[in-house]
Protein backbone atom coordinates (compact mmCIF):
# COMPACT_ATOMS: atom_id res chain seq x y z
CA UNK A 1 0.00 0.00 0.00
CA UNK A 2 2.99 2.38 1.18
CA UNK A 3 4.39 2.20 -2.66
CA UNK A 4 1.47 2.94 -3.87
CA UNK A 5 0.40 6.06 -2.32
CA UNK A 6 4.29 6.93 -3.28
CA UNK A 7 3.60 6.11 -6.94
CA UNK A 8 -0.52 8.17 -7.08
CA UNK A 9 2.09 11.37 -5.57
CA UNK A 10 4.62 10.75 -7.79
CA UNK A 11 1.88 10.77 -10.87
CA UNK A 12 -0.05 13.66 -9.61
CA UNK A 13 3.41 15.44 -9.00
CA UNK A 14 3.96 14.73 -13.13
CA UNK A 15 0.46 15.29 -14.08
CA UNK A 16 0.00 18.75 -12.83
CA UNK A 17 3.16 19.78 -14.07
CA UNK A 18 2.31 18.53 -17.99
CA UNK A 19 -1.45 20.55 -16.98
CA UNK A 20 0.33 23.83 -15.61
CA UNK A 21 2.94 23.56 -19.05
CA UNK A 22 -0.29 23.42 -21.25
CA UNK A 23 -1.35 26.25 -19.26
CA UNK A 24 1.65 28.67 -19.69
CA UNK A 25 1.03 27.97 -23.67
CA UNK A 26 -1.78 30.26 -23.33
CA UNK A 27 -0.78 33.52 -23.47
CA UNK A 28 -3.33 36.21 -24.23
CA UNK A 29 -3.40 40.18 -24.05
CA UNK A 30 -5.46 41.72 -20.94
CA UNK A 31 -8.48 42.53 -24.19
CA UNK A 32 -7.89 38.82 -24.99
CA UNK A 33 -8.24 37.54 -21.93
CA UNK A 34 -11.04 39.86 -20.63
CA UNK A 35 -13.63 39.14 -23.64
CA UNK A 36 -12.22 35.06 -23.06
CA UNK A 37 -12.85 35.06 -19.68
CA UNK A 38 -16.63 36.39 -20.24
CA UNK A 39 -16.93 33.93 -23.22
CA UNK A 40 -16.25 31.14 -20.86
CA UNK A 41 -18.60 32.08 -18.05
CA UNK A 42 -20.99 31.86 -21.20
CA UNK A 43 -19.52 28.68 -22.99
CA UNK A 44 -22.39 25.64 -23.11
CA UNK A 45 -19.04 23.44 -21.64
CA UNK A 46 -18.56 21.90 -18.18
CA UNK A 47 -16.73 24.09 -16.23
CA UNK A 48 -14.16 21.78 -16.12
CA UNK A 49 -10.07 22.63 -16.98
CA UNK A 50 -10.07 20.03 -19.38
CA UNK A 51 -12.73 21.95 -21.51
CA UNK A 52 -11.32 25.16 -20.34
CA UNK A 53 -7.69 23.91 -21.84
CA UNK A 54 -9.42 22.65 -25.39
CA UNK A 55 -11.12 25.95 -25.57
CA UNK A 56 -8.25 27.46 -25.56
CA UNK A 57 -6.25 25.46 -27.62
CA UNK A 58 -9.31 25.70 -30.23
CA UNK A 59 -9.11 29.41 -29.87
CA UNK A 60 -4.89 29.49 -30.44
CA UNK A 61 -5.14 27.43 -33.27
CA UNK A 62 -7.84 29.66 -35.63
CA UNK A 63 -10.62 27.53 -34.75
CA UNK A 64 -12.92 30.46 -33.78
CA UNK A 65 -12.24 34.12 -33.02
CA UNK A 66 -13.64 35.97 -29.80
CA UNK A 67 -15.61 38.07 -32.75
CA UNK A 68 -17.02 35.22 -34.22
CA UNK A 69 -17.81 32.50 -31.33
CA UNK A 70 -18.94 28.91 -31.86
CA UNK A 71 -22.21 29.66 -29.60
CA UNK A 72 -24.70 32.45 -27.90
CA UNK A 73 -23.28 34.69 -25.10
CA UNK A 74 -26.03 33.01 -22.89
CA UNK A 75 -25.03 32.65 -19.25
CA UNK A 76 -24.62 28.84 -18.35
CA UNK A 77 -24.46 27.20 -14.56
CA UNK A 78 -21.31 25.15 -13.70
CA UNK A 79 -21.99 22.24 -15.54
CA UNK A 80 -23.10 24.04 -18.81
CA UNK A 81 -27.03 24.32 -18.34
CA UNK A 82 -27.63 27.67 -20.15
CA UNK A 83 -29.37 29.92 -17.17
């Protein structure tokens, strides 16, 4: 049992690193980030950093634009029920 707990910390150690590098790959101006950030708390998606993270890899790779969004700017609950 003692190895492993050592090896679940030693994966979550490695896992959050790879998530926090993914993270640092999204750079965005303060404009950027303010109308993404507001696109999000709109975004039919679980609120989730998975979804978060393909979001914003859709958005760095020309898959949408923050002018021209893939859905309604419709408030939506945690779990991506539109309110």
């Amino acid at each position: 049992m003692a190895e492993q707990a050592l090896s679940w910390a030693a994966s979550e150690v490695r896992d959050r690193a790879y998530r926090a590098g993914r993270w640092r790959l999204a750079t965005l101006s303060s404009n950027e980030c303010a109308i993404f950030c507001g696109a999000w708390d709109c975004a039919p998606y679980p609120a989730d950093p998975v979804y978060l993270l393909d979001f914003l890899h859709s958005y760095s790779v020309g898959r949408f634009t923050l002018d021209n969004l893939l859905f309604d700017l419709v408030p939506s609950e945690p779990h991506g029920c539109r309110l």
